[in-house]
N, C-alpha and C. Protein backbone atom coordinates (compact mmCIF):
# COMPACT_ATOMS: atom_id res chain seq x y z
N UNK A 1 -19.98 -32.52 -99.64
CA UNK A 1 -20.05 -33.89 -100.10
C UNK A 1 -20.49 -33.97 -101.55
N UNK A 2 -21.51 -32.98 -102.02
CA UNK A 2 -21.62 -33.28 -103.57
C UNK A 2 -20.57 -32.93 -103.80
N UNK A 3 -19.27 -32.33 -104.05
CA UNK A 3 -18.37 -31.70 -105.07
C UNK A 3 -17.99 -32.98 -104.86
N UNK A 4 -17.75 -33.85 -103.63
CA UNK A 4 -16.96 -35.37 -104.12
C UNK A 4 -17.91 -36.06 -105.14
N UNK A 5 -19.22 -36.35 -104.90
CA UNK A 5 -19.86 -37.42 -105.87
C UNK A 5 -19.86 -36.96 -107.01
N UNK A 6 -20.01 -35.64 -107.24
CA UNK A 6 -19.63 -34.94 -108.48
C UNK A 6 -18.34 -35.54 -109.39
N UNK A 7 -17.34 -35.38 -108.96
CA UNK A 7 -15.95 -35.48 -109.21
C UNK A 7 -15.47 -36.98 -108.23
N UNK A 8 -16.44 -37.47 -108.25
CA UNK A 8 -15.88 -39.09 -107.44
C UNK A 8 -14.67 -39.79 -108.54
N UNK A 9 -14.96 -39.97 -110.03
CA UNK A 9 -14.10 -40.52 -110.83
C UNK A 9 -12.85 -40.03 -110.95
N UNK A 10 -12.42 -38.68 -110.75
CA UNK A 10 -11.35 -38.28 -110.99
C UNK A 10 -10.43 -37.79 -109.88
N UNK A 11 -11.40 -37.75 -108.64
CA UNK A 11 -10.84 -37.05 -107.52
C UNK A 11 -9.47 -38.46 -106.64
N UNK A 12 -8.24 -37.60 -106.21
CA UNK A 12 -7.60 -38.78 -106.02
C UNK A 12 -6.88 -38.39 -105.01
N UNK A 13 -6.04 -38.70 -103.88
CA UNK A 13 -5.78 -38.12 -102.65
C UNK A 13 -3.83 -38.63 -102.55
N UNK A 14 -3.34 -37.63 -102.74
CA UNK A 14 -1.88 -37.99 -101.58
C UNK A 14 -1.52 -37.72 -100.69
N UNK A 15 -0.65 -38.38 -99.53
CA UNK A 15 -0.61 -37.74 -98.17
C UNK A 15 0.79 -38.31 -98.11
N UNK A 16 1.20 -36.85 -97.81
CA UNK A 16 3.07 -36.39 -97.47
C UNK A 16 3.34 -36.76 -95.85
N UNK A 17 4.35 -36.91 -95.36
CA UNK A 17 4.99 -36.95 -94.09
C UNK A 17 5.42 -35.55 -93.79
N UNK A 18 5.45 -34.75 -94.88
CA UNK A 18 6.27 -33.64 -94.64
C UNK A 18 5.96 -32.29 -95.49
N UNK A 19 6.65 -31.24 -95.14
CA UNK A 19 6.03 -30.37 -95.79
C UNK A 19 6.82 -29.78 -97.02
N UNK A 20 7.89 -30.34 -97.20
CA UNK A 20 9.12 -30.52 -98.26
C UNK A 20 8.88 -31.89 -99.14
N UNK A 21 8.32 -32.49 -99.09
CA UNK A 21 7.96 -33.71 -100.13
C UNK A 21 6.37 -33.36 -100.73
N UNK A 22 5.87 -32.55 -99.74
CA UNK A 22 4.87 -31.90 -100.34
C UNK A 22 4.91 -30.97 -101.65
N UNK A 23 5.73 -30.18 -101.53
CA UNK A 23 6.17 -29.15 -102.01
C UNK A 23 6.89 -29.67 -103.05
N UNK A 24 7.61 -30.95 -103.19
CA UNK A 24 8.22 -31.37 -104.36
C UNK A 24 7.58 -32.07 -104.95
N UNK A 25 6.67 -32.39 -104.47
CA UNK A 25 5.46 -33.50 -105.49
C UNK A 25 4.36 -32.01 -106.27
N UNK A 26 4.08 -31.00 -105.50
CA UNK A 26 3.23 -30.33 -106.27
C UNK A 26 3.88 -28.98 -107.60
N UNK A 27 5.16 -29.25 -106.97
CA UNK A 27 5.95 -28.35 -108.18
C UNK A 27 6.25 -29.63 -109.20
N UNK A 28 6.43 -31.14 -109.16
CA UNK A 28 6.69 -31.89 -110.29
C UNK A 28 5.10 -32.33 -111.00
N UNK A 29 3.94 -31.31 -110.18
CA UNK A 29 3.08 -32.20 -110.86
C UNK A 29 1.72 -31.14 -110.71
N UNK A 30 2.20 -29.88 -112.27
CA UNK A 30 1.56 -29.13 -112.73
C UNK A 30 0.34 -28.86 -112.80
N UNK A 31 0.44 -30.24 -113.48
CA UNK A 31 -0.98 -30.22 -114.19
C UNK A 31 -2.37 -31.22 -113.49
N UNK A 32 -1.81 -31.13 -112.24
CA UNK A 32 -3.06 -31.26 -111.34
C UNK A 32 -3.88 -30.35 -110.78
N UNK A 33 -5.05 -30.54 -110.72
CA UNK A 33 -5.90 -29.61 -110.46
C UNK A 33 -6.06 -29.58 -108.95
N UNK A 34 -5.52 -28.96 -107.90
CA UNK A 34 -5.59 -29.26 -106.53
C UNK A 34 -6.61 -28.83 -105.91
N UNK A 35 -7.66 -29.49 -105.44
CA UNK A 35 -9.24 -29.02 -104.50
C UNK A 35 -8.67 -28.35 -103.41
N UNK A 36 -7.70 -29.18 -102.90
CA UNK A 36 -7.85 -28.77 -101.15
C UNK A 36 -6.82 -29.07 -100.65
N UNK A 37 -5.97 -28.70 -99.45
CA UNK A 37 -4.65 -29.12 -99.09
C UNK A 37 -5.07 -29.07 -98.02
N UNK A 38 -4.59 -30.35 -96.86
CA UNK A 38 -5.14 -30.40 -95.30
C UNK A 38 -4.02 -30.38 -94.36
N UNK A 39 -4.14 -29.85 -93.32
CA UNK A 39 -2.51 -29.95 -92.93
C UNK A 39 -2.69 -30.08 -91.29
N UNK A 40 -2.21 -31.61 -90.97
CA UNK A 40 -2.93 -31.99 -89.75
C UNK A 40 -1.31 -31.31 -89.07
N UNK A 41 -1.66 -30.27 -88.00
CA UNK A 41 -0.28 -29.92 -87.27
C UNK A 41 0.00 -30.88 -85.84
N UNK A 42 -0.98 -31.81 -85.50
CA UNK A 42 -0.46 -32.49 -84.15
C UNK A 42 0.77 -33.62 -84.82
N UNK A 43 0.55 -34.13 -86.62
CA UNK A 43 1.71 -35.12 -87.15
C UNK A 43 2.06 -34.73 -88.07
N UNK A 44 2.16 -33.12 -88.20
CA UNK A 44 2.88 -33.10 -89.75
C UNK A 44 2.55 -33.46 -90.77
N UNK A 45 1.49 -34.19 -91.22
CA UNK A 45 1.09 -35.04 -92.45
C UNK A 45 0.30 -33.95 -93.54
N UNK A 46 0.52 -33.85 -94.29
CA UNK A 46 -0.11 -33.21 -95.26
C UNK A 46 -1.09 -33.94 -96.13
N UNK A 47 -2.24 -33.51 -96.43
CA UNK A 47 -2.91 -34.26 -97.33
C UNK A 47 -3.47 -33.48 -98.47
N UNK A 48 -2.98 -33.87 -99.41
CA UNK A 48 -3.52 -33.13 -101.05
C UNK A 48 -4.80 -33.58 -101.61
N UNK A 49 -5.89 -33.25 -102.14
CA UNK A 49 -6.92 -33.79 -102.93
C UNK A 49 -7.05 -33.12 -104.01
N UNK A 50 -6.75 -33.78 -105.04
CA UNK A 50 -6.99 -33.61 -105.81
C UNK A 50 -7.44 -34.39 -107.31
N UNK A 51 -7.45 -33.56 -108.75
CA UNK A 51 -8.16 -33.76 -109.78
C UNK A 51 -7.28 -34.11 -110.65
N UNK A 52 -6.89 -35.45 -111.62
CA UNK A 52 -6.16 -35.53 -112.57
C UNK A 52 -6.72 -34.88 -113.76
N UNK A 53 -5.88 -34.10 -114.56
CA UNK A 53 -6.32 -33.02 -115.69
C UNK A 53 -6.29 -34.19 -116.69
């Protein structure tokens, strides 16, 4: 929980349906700094957290 309050201002979250829109959002988007990738398998949903550079 500190690394969030730490990084509360910059930290920012997307969540995919899939694991191919995943994959095309993080190859068009370099220059993000990615914390953590969550990957719920009962719905497929992917969730990215991350840091705008």
């Amino acid at each position: 929980m500190n690394m969030f309050t730490t990084f509360a201002d910059a930290v920012q979250l997307e969540l995919f349906d899939n694991v191919e829109d995943a994959n095309k959002w993080l190859k068009s988007n370099p220059k993000k700094e990615v914390m953590d990738v969550q990957i719920n398998s009962s719905t497929d949903k992917i969730l990215v957290i991350y840091k705008d550079l």
